[in-house]
Protein backbone atom coordinates (compact mmCIF):
# COMPACT_ATOMS: atom_id res chain seq x y z
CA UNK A 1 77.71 -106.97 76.33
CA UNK A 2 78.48 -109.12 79.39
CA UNK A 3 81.46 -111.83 79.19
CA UNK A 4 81.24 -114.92 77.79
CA UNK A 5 83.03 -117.50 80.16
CA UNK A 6 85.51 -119.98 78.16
CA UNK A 7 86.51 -122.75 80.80
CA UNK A 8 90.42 -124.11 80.87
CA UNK A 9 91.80 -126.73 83.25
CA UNK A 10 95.43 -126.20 83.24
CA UNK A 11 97.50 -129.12 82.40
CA UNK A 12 100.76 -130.69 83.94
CA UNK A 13 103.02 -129.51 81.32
CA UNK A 14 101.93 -125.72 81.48
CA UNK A 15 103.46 -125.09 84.73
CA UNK A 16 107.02 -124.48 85.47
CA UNK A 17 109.30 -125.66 88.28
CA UNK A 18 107.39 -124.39 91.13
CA UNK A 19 104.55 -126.24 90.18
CA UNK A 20 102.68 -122.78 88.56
CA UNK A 21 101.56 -121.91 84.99
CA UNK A 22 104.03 -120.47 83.05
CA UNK A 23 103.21 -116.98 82.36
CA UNK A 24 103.51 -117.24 78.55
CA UNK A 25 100.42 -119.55 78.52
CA UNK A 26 98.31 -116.89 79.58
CA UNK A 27 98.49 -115.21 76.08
CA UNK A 28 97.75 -118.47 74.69
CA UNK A 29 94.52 -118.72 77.09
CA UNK A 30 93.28 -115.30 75.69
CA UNK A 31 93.41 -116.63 72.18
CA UNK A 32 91.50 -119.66 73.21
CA UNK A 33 89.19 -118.07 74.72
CA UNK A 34 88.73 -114.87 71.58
CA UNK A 35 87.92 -118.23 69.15
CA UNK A 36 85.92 -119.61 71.43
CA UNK A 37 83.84 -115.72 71.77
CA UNK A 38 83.95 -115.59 68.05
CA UNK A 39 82.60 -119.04 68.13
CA UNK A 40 79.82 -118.49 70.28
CA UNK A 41 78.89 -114.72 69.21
CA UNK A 42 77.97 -116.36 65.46
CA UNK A 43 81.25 -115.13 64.13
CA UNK A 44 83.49 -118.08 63.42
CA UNK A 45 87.06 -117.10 63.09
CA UNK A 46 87.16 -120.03 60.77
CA UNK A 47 83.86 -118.54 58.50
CA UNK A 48 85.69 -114.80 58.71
CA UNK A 49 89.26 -116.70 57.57
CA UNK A 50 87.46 -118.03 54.69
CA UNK A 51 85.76 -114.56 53.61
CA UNK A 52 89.43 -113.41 53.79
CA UNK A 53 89.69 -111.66 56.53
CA UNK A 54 92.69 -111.93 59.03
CA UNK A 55 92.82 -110.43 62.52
CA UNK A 56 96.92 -110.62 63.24
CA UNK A 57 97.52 -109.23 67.25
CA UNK A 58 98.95 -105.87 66.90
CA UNK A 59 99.23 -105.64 71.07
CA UNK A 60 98.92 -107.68 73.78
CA UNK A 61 99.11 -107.77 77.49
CA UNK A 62 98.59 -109.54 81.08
CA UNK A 63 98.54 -108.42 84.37
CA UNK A 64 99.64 -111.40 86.64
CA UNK A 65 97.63 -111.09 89.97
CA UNK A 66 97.62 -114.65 91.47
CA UNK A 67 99.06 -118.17 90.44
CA UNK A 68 97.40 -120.83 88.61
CA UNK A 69 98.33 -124.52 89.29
CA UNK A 70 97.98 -127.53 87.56
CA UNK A 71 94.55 -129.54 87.37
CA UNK A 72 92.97 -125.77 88.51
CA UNK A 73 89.88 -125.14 86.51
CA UNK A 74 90.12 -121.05 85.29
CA UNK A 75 87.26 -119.20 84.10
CA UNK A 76 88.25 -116.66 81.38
CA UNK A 77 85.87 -114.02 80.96
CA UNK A 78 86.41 -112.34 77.12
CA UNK A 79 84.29 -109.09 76.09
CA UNK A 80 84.74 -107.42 72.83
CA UNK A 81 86.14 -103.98 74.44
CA UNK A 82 85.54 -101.95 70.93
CA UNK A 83 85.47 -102.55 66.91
CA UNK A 84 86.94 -99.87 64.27
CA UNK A 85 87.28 -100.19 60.82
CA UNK A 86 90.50 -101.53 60.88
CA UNK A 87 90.83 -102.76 64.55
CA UNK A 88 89.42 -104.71 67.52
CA UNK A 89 89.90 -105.03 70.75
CA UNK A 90 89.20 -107.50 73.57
CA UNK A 91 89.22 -107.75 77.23
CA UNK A 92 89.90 -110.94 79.49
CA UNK A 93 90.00 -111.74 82.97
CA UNK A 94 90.77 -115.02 84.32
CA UNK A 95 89.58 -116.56 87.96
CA UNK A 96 90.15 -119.61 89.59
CA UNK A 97 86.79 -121.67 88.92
CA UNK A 98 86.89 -122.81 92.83
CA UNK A 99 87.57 -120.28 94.32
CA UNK A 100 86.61 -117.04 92.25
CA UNK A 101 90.41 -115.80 93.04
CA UNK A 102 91.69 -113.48 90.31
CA UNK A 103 94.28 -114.72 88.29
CA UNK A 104 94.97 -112.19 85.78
CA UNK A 105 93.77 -109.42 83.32
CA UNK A 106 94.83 -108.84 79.95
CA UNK A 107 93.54 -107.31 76.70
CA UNK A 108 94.46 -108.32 72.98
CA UNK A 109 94.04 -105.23 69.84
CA UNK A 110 93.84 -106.82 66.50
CA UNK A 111 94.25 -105.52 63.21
CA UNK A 112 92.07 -106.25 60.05
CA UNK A 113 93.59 -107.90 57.00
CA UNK A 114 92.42 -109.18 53.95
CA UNK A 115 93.83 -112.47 52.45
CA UNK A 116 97.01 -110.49 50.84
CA UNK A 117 97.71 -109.41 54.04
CA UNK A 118 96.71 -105.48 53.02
CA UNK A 119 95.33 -103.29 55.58
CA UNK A 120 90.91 -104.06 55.87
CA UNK A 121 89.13 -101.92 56.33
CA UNK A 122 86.08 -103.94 57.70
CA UNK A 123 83.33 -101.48 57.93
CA UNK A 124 83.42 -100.71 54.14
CA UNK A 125 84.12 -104.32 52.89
CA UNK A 126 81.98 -105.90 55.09
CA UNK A 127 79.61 -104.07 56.60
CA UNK A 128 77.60 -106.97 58.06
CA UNK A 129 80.46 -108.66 59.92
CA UNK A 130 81.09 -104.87 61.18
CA UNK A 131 77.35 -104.37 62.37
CA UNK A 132 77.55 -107.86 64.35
CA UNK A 133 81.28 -107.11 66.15
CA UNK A 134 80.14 -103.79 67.06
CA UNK A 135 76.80 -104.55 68.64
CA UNK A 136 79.04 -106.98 70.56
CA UNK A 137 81.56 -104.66 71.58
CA UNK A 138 81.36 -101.97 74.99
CA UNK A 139 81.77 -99.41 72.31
């Protein structure tokens, strides 16, 4: 599946000193922009909460490869890289919206709960959420 693109202008009061978005923000981005996938895809984080199943980030990284400034308008791309039974994973890549600069790369892995916070293992309980992430994913 190709990216979806989640837009983000970056506000005065994400940046640092030197006028550039601190680097913690990025992580916040990503999870912007995996609601906003889950959103769009027909898989509501909200409607998958409420079936009581959680998705708690078991890794997450960034690679930093230009800056982002306030008022810039970034493009994140987000891909569902691949779905387990009791995992996910997805992909991001941000660019500057003007200038198609990348800004950085990162990936998220999330585990599968239920609503007692037990291991899920989604495939088995819910087979049709499963069927629906994986088609989306790269496999």
């Amino acid at each position: 599946m190709e990216s979806i693109i989640y837009k983000r202008r970056i506000n005065y009061y994400e940046t640092d000193r030197m006028g550039i978005v601190h680097h913690a923000n990025y992580i916040k981005y990503f999870e912007e922009a995996r609601i906003y996938f889950l959103d769009k895809t027909g898989m509501s984080y909200r409607e998958m909460e409420e079936l009581g199943i959680i998705m708690p980030v078991l890794e997450v990284g960034c690679s930093y490869l230009s800056p982002a400034r306030f008022d810039d308008m970034l493009d994140i791309g987000i891909s569902l890289s691949y779905v387990k039974a009791a995992k996910a994973s997805f992909v991001y890549e941000a660019k500057n919206a003007l200038t198609g600069a990348a800004v950085c790369r990162g990936f998220s892995t999330h585990g599968f709960l239920d609503a007692s916070f037990r291991p899920l293992n989604i495939k088995r309980a819910f087979p049709e959420i499963y069927e629906k992430l994986f088609k989306l994913s790269k496999k």
